[in-house]
Structure formats: structure tokens, C-alpha cells
Protein backbone atom coordinates (compact mmCIF):
# COMPACT_ATOMS: atom_id res chain seq x y z
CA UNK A 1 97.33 75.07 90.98
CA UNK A 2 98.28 78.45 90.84
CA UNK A 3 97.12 80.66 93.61
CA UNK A 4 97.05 84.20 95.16
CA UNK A 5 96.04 85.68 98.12
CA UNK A 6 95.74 89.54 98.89
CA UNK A 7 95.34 90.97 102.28
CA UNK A 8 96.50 94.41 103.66
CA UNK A 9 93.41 95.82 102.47
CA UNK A 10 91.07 98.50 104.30
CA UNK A 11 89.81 102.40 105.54
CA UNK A 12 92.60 104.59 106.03
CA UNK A 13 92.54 108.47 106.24
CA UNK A 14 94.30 110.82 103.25
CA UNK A 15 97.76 110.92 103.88
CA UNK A 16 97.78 107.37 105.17
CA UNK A 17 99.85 104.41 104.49
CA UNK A 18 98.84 100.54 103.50
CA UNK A 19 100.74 97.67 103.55
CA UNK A 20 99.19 95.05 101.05
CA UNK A 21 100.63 90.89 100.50
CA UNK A 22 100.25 88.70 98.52
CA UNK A 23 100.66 84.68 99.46
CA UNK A 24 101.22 82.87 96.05
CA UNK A 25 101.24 79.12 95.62
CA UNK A 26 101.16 76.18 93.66
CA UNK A 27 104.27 78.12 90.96
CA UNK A 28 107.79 78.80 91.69
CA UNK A 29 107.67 82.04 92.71
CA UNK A 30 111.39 83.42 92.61
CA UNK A 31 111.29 82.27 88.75
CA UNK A 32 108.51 85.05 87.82
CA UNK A 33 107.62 88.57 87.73
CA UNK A 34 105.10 90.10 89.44
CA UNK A 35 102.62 92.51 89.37
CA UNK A 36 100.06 94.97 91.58
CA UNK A 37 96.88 96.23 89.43
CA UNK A 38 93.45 98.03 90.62
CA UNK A 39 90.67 98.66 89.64
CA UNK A 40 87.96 101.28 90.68
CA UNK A 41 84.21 101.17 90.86
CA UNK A 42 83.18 102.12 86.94
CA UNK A 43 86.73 102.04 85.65
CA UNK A 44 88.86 99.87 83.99
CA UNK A 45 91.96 97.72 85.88
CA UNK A 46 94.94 99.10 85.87
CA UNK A 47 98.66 98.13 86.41
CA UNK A 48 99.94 99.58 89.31
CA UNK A 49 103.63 98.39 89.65
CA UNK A 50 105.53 95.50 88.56
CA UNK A 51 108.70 93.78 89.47
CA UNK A 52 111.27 91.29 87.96
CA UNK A 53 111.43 87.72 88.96
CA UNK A 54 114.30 88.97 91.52
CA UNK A 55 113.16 92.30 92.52
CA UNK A 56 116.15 93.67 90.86
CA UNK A 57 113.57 95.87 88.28
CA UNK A 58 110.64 97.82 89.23
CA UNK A 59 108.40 99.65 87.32
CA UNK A 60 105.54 102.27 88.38
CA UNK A 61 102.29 103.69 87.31
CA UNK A 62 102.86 107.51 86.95
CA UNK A 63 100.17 108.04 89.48
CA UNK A 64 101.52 105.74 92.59
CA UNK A 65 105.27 107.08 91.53
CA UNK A 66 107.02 108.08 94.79
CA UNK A 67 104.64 107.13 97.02
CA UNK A 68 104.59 103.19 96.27
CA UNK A 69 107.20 100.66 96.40
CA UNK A 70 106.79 97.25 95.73
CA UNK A 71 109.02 94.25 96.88
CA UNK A 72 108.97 91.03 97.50
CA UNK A 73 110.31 88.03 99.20
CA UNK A 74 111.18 85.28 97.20
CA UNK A 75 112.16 82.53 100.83
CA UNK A 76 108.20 83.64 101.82
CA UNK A 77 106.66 83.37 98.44
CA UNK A 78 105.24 86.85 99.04
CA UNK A 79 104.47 90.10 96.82
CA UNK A 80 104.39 93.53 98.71
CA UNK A 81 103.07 96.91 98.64
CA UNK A 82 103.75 99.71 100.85
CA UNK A 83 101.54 102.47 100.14
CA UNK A 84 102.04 105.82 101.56
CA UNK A 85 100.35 109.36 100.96
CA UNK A 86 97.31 108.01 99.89
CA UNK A 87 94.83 109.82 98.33
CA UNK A 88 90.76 109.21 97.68
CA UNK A 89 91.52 108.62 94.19
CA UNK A 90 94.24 105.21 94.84
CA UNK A 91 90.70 103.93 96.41
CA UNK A 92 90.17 100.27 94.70
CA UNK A 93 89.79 96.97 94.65
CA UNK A 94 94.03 96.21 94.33
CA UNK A 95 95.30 92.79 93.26
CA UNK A 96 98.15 90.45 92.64
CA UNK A 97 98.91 89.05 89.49
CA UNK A 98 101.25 86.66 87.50
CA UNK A 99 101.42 85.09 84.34
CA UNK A 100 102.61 81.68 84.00
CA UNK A 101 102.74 80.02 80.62
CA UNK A 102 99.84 81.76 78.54
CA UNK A 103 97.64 82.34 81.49
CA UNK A 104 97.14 85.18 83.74
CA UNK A 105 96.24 84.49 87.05
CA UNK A 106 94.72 86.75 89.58
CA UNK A 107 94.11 86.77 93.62
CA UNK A 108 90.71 87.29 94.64
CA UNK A 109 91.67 90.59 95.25
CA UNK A 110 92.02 93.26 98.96
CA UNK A 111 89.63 96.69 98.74
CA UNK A 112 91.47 99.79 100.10
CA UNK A 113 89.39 102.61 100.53
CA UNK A 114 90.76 105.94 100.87
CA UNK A 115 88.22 108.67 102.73
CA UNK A 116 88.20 111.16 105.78
């Protein structure tokens, strides 16, 4: 079965940087896209970034543009996301997803929290 794993998550100052992963399973991973989303106490989830199946294509939310890159390795089966300059407001719960077939499948998700 399909599965993802986030980690990377935690408390890091303004300005700060995050590396989050994501471990996915049970698909082949090199044959699909990817994606980041978050979502924030009271607020709706939201796509962060996305990538193409080879990492070739990238696309960003205006808000995380410059200051997020996301990447993957297709030999680890592993989703990335380097955030730097972060701010109070990128403060979420931030997970990895994929769709295979006509589901959408989600990690369990990594909380980054953003404060002084």
C-alpha cells in the first residue's frame, strides 16, 4: 500500500531554514509527481510546491517563491524541501502528497512552527 512519511519538522527562529522528507512506499516513485501542501490552524490546506515525476518541472506557491525549493531523489524514494527565510506565517502542519490512480494519498504529516 501506498505510504508517506514526513519528518524535518520543528521550532526554528524567523529567518531560519528547514529541511523536510518524505519516505514514500508501496508505488513506484520515479513514475509520479509530487507534491508539498500545508495547512494552518483555522485555514484551509494549501499546495505548496509540486514537481514532475523527474524533477525536471517545478512549480511554486507565490508565497514560498524564492525561498523554497523542492527536489527529490528518485534511487531513495524521497521528496524534499529546503525551506529558508522562514517567516511566522509558513507555520503549519506541511505534508507530502501523491496521487496514484484516482486516489490521493497523504503522509501523516511534520508541524513546523515558525516563532522567536
Amino acid at each position: 500500500q501506498v505510504q508517506l512519511v514526513e519528518s524535518g519538522g520543528g521550532l526554528v527562529q524567523p529567518g531560519g531554514s528547514l529541511r523536510l522528507s518524505c519516505a514514500a512506499s508501496g508505488f513506484t516513485f520515479r513514475l509520479y509527481g509530487m507534491s508539498w501542501y500545508r495547512q494552518a490552524p483555522g485555514k484551509e490546506r494549501e499546495l505548496v510546491a509540486r514537481t514532475t515525476y523527474t524533477g525536471g518541472s517545478t512549480n511554486y506557491a507565490d508565497s514560498v517563491k524564492g525561498r523554497f525549493t523542492i527536489s527529490r531523489d528518485n534511487a531513495k524514494n524521497t521528496l524534499y524541501l529546503q525551506m529558508n527565510s522562514l517567516k511566522p506565517e509558513d507555520t503549519a502542519v506541511y505534508y507530502c502528497n501523491v496521487r496514484v490512480g484516482n486516489t490521493n494519498y497523504w503522509g501523516q504529516g511534520t508541524q513546523v512552527t515558525v516563532s522567536s
